[in-house]
Protein backbone atom coordinates (compact mmCIF):
# COMPACT_ATOMS: atom_id res chain seq x y z
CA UNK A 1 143.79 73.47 143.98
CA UNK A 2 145.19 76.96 144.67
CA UNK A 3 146.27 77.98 140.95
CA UNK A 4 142.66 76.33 139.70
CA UNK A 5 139.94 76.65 142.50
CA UNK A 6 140.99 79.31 144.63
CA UNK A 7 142.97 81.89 142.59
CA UNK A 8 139.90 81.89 139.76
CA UNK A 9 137.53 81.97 142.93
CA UNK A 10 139.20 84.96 144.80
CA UNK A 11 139.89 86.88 141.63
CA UNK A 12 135.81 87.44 141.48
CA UNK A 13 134.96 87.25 145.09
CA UNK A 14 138.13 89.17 146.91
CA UNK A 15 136.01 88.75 150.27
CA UNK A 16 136.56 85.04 149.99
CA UNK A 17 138.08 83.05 153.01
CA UNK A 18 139.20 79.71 153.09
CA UNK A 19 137.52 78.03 156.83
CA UNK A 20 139.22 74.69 155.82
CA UNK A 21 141.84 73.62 153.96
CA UNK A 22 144.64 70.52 154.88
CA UNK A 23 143.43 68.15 156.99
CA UNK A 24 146.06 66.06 158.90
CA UNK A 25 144.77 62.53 158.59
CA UNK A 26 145.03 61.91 162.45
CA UNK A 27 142.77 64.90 163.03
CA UNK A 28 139.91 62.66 163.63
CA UNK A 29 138.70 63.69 160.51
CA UNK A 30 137.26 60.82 158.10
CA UNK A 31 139.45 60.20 155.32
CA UNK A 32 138.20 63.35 152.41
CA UNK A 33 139.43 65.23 149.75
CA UNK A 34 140.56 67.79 152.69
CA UNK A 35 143.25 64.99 153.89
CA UNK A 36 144.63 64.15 150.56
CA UNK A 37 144.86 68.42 150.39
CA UNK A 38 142.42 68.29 147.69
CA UNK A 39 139.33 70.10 149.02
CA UNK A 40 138.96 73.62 150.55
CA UNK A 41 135.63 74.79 152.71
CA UNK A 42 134.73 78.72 151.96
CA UNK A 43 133.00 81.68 153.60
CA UNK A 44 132.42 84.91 152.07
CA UNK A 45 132.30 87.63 154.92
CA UNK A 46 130.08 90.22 154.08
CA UNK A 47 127.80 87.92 151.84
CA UNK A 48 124.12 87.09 153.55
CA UNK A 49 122.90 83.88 153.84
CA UNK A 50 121.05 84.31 150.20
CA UNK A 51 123.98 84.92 148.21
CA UNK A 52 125.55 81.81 149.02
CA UNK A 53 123.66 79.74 146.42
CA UNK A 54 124.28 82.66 143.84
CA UNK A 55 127.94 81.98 144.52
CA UNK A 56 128.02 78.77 144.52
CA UNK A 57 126.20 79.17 141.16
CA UNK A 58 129.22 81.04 139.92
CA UNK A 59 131.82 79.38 141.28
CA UNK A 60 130.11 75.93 138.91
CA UNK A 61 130.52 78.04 135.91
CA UNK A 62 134.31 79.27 137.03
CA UNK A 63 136.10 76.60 138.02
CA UNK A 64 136.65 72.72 137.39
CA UNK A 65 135.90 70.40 140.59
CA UNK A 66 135.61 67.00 141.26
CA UNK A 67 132.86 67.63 144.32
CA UNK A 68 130.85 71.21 145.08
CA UNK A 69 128.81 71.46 148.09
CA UNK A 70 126.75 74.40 149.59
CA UNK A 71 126.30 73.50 153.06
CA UNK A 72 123.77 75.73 154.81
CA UNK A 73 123.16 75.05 158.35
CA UNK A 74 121.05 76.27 161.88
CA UNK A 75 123.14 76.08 164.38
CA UNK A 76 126.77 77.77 165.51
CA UNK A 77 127.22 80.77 163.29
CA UNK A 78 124.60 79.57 161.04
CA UNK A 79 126.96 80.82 158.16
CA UNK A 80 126.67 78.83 155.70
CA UNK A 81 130.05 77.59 153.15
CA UNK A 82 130.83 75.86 149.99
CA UNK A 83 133.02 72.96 149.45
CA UNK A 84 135.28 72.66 146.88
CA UNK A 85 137.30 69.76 145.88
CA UNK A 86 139.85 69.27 142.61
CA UNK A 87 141.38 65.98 141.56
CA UNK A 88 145.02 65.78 140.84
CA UNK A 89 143.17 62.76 138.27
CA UNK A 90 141.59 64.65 135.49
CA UNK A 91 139.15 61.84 135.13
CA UNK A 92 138.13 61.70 138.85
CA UNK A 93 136.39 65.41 138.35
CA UNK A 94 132.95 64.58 138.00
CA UNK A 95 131.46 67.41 138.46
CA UNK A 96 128.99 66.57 141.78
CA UNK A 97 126.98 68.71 142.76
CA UNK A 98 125.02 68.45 146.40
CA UNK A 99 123.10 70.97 148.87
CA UNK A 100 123.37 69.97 152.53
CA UNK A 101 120.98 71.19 155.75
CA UNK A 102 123.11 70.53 158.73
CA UNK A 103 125.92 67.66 157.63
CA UNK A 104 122.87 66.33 155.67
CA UNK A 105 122.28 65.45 152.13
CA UNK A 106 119.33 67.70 151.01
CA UNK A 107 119.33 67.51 147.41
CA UNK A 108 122.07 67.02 144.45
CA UNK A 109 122.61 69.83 142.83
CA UNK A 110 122.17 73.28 144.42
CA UNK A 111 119.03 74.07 146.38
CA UNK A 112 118.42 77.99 147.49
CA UNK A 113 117.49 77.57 151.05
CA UNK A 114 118.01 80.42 152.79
């Protein structure tokens, strides 16, 4: 995940953060890509709202993954981040694609909503 996601990632966006990483699996969290350390959440400080679906654009055509999300959401911060999770099993990177409104499904692939 770090040598294939995240270094290829950071190398074009140096403002990148990761917001989640490792998930212990009595966290409370339901069982994800984050608790088999598979799956990173990002933020780009200094990006607007906007540019979010421009980098999550990018970050399709830079890097293999098994899931890509751009979450946007109204509440909180109202920052929104991009999920990215990579297989150890070559075969299990399907390349999904999903936007999400709030923790919601609002459309596979990526939707520009802010």
């Amino acid at each position: 995940l770090c040598l294939n996601v995240l270094e290829p990632i950071f190398r074009k966006y140096p403002n990148m953060i990761v917001t989640s990483g490792f998930r212990h699996k009595n966290s409370g969290s339901k069982i994800s890509d984050h608790v088999l350390g598979q799956a990173v959440d990002l933020q780009f400080p200094g990006a607007s709202k906007s540019d979010y679906f421009q980098i999550a654009q990018e970050i399709k055509k830079l890097v293999s993954f098994k899931q890509l999300l751009l979450e946007y959401k109204n509440f909180g911060t109202k920052n929104p981040w991009i999920h990215v999770a990579l297989s150890r099993v070559q075969s299990q990177n399907r390349n999904q694609i999903k936007t999400f409104f709030n923790h919601k499904k609002h459309s596979y692939g990526l939707s520009k909503l802010a």
